[in-house]
C-alpha atoms as a PDB file:
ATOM      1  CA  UNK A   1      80.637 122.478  87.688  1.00  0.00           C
ATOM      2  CA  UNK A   2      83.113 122.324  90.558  1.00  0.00           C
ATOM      3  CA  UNK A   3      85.905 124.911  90.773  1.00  0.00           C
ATOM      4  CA  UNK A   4      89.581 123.645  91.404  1.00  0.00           C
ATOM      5  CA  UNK A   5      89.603 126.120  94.422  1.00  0.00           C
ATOM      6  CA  UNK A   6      86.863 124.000  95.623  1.00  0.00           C
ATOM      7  CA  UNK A   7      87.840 120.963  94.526  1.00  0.00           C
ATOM      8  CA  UNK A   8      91.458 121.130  96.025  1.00  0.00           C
ATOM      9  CA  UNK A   9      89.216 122.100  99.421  1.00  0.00           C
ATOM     10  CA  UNK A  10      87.369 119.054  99.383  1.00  0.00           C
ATOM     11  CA  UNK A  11      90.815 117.042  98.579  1.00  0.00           C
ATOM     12  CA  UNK A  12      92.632 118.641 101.690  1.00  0.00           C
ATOM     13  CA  UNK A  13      89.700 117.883 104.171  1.00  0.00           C
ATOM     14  CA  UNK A  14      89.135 114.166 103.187  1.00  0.00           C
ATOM     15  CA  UNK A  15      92.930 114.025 103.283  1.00  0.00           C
ATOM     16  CA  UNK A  16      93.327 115.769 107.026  1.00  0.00           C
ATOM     17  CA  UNK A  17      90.213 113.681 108.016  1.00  0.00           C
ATOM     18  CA  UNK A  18      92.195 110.110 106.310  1.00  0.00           C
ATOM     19  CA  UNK A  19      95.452 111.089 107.964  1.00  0.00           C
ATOM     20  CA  UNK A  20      93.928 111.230 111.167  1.00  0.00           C
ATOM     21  CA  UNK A  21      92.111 108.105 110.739  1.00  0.00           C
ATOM     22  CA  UNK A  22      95.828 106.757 109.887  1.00  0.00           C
ATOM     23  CA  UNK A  23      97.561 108.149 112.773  1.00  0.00           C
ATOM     24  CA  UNK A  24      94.801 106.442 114.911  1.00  0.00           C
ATOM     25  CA  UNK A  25      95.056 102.918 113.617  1.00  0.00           C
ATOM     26  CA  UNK A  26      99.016 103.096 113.636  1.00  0.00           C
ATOM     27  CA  UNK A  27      98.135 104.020 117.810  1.00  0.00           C
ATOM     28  CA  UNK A  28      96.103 101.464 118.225  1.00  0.00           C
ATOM     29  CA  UNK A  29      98.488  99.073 116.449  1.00  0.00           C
ATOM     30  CA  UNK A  30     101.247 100.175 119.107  1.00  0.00           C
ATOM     31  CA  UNK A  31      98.822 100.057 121.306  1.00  0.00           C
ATOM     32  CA  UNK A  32      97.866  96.095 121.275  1.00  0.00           C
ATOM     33  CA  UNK A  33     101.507  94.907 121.191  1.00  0.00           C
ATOM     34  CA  UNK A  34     104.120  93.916 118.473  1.00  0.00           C
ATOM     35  CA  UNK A  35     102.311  91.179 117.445  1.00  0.00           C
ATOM     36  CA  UNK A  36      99.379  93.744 116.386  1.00  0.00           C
ATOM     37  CA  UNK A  37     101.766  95.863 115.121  1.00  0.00           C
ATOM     38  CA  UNK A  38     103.788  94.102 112.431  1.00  0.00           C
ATOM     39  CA  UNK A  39     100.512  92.530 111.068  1.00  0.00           C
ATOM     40  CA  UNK A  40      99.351  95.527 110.116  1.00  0.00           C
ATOM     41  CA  UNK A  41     102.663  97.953 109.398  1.00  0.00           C
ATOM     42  CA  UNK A  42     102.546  96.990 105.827  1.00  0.00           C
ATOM     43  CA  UNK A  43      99.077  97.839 105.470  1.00  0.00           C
ATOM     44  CA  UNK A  44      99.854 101.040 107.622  1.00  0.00           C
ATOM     45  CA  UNK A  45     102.368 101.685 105.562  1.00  0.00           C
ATOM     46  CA  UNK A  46     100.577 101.339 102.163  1.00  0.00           C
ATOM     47  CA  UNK A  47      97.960 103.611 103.756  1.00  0.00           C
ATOM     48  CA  UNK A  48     100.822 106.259 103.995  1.00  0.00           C
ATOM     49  CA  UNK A  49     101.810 105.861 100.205  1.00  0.00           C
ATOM     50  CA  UNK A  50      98.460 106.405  99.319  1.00  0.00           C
ATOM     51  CA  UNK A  51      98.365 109.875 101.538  1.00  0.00           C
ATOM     52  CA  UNK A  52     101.890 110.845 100.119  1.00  0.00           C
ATOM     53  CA  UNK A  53     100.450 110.690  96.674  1.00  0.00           C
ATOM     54  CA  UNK A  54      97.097 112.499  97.375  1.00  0.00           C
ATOM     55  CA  UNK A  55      99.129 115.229  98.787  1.00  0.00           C
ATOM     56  CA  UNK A  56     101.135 115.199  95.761  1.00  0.00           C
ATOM     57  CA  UNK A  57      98.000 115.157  93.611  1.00  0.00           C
ATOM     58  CA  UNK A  58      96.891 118.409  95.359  1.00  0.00           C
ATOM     59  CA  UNK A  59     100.510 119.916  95.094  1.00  0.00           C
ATOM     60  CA  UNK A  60      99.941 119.315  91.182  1.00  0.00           C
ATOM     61  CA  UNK A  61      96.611 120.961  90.879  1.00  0.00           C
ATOM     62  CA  UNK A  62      97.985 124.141  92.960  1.00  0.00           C
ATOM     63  CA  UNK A  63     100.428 124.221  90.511  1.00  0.00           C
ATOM     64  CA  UNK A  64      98.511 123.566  87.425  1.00  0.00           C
ATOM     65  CA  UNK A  65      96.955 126.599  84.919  1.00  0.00           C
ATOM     66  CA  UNK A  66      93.586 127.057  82.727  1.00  0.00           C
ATOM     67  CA  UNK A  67      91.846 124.058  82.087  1.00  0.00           C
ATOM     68  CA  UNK A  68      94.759 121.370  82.818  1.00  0.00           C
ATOM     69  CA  UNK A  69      93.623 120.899  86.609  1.00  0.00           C
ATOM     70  CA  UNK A  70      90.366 118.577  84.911  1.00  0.00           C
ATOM     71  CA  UNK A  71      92.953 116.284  83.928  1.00  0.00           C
ATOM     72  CA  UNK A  72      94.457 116.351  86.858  1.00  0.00           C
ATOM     73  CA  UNK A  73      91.166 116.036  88.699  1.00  0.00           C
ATOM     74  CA  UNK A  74      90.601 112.521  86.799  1.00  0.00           C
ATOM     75  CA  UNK A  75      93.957 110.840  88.563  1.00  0.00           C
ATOM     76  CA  UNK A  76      93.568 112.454  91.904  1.00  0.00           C
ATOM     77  CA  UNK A  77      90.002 111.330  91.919  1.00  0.00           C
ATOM     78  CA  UNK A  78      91.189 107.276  90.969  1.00  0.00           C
ATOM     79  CA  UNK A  79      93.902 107.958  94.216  1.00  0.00           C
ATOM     80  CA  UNK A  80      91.162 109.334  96.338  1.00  0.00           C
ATOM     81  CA  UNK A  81      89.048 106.222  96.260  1.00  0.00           C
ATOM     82  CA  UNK A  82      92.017 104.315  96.720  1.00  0.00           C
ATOM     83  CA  UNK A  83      92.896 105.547  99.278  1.00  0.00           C
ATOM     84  CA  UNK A  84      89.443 105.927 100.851  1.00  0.00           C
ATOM     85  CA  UNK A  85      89.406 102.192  99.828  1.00  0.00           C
ATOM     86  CA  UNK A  86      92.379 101.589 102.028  1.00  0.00           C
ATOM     87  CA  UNK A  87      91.015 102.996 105.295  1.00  0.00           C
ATOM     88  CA  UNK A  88      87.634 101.755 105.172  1.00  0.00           C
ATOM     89  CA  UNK A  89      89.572  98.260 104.777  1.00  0.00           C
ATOM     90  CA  UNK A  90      92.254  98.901 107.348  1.00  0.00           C
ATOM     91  CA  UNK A  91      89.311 100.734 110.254  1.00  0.00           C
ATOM     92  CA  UNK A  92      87.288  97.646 109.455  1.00  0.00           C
ATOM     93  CA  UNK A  93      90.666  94.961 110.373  1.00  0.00           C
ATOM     94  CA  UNK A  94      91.429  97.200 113.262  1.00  0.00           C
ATOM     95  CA  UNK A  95      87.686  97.120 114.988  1.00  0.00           C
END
């Protein structure tokens, strides 16, 4: 059984690794001219919704008590993939 200590580990990782990934495509979206770059700013900017509310989801589980992270653990898990969703979609449109 995972432990929230180590659960809200693995959460901060994939998110530091996703934000980078983020920061990245919105560089190379600069990078390739306006064109490039209003194509993609909604998606760029959907990404960033998605990493404000994982980094909420781990603000709630270093807040919650007892037992009540599981719950907890079932939402952030749905945002994860959505998020993870969301990059491998926006890496592959970028490449």
């Amino acid at each position: 059984m995972e432990t929230k200590d180590a659960y809200k580990k693995k959460l901060d990782a994939q998110l530091k690794e996703w934000s980078a990934q983020i920061n990245l495509l919105a560089a190379k979206a600069t990078n390739k001219g306006a064109d490039i770059n209003l194509k993609y700013a909604k998606e760029l900017e959907e990404l960033k919704e998605k990493q404000s509310e994982l980094s909420k989801k781990i603000q709630e589980l270093d807040e919650s008590s007892g037992e009540a992270w599981k719950t907890i653990k079932v939402t952030a898990d749905k945002v994860m993939n959505d998020f993870k969703t969301g990059v491998a979609r926006a890496l592959s449109k970028f490449k």
